[in-house]
Protein backbone atom coordinates (compact mmCIF):
# COMPACT_ATOMS: atom_id res chain seq x y z
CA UNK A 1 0.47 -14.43 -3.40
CA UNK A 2 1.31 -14.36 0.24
CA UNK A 3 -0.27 -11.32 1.90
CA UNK A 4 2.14 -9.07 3.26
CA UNK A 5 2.20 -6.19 6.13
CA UNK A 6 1.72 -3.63 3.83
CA UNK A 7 -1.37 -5.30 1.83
CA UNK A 8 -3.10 -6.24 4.87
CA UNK A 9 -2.88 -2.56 6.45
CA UNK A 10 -4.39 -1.27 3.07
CA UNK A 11 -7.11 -3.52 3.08
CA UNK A 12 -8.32 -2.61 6.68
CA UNK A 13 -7.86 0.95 6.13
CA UNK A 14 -9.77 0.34 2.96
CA UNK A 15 -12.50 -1.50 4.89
CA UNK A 16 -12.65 1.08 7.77
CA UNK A 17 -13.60 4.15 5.48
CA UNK A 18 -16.33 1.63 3.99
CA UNK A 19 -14.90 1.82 0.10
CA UNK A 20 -14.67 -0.95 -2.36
CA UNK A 21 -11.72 -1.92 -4.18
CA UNK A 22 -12.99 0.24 -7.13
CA UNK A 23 -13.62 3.30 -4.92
CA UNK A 24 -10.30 3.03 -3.76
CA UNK A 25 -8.84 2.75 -7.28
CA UNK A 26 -10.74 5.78 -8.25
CA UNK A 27 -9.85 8.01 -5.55
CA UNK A 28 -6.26 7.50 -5.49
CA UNK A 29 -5.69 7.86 -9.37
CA UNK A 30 -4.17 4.21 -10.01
CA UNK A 31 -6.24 0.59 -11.46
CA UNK A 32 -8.46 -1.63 -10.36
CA UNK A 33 -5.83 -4.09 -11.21
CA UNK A 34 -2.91 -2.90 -9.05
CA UNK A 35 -5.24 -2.22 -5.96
CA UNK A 36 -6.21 -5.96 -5.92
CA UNK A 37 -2.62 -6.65 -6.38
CA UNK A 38 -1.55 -4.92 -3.31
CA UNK A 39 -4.31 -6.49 -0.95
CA UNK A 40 -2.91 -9.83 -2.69
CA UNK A 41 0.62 -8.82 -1.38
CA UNK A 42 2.29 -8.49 -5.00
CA UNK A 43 5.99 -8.68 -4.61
CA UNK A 44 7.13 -5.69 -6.63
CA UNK A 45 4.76 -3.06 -6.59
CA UNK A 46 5.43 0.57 -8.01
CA UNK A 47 6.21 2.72 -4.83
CA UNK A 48 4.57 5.89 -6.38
CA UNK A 49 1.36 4.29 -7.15
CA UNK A 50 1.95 2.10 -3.33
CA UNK A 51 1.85 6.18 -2.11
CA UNK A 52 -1.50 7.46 -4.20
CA UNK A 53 -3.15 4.72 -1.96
CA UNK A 54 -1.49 5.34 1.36
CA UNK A 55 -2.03 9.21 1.01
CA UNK A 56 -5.73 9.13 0.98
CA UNK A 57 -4.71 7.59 4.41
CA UNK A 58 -2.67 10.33 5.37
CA UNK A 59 0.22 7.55 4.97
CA UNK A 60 3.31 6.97 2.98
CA UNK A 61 6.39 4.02 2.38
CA UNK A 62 9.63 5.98 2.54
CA UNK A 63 13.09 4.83 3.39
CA UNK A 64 14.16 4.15 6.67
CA UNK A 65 17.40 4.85 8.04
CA UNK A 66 19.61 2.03 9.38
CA UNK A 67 22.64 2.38 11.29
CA UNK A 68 25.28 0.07 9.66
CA UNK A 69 27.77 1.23 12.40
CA UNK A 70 26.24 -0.55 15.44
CA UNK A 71 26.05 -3.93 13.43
CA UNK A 72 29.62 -4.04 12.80
């Protein structure tokens, strides 16, 4: 798996408040298993469980608005 933008920022926040993968799993409620999936930049990821991780981080993925008018 290709790392992406997403599972590189969550592995340096990770690293800058000094937890392990497992601490990180714990704190945020999800697996072992799907933390080392993000940081490996799994394609399709569960954006719920992507959000129990970024909100220890004071972070979220939410949709952004596009403007379909100005590309026309």
């Amino acid at each position: 798996m290709e790392q992406t933008t997403l599972s590189r920022y969550v592995k340096m926040m990770r690293k800058r408040y000094n937890l392990t993968q497992m601490e990180l799993s714990e704190k945020s409620g999800v697996g072992l298993r799907f933390v080392r999936e993000l940081e490996q930049g799994k394609q399709t990821l569960r954006l719920d469980k992507v959000n129990q991780i970024l909100n220890l981080f004071g972070d979220e993925v939410g949709a952004v608005p596009m403007n379909k008018l100005d590309e026309q």
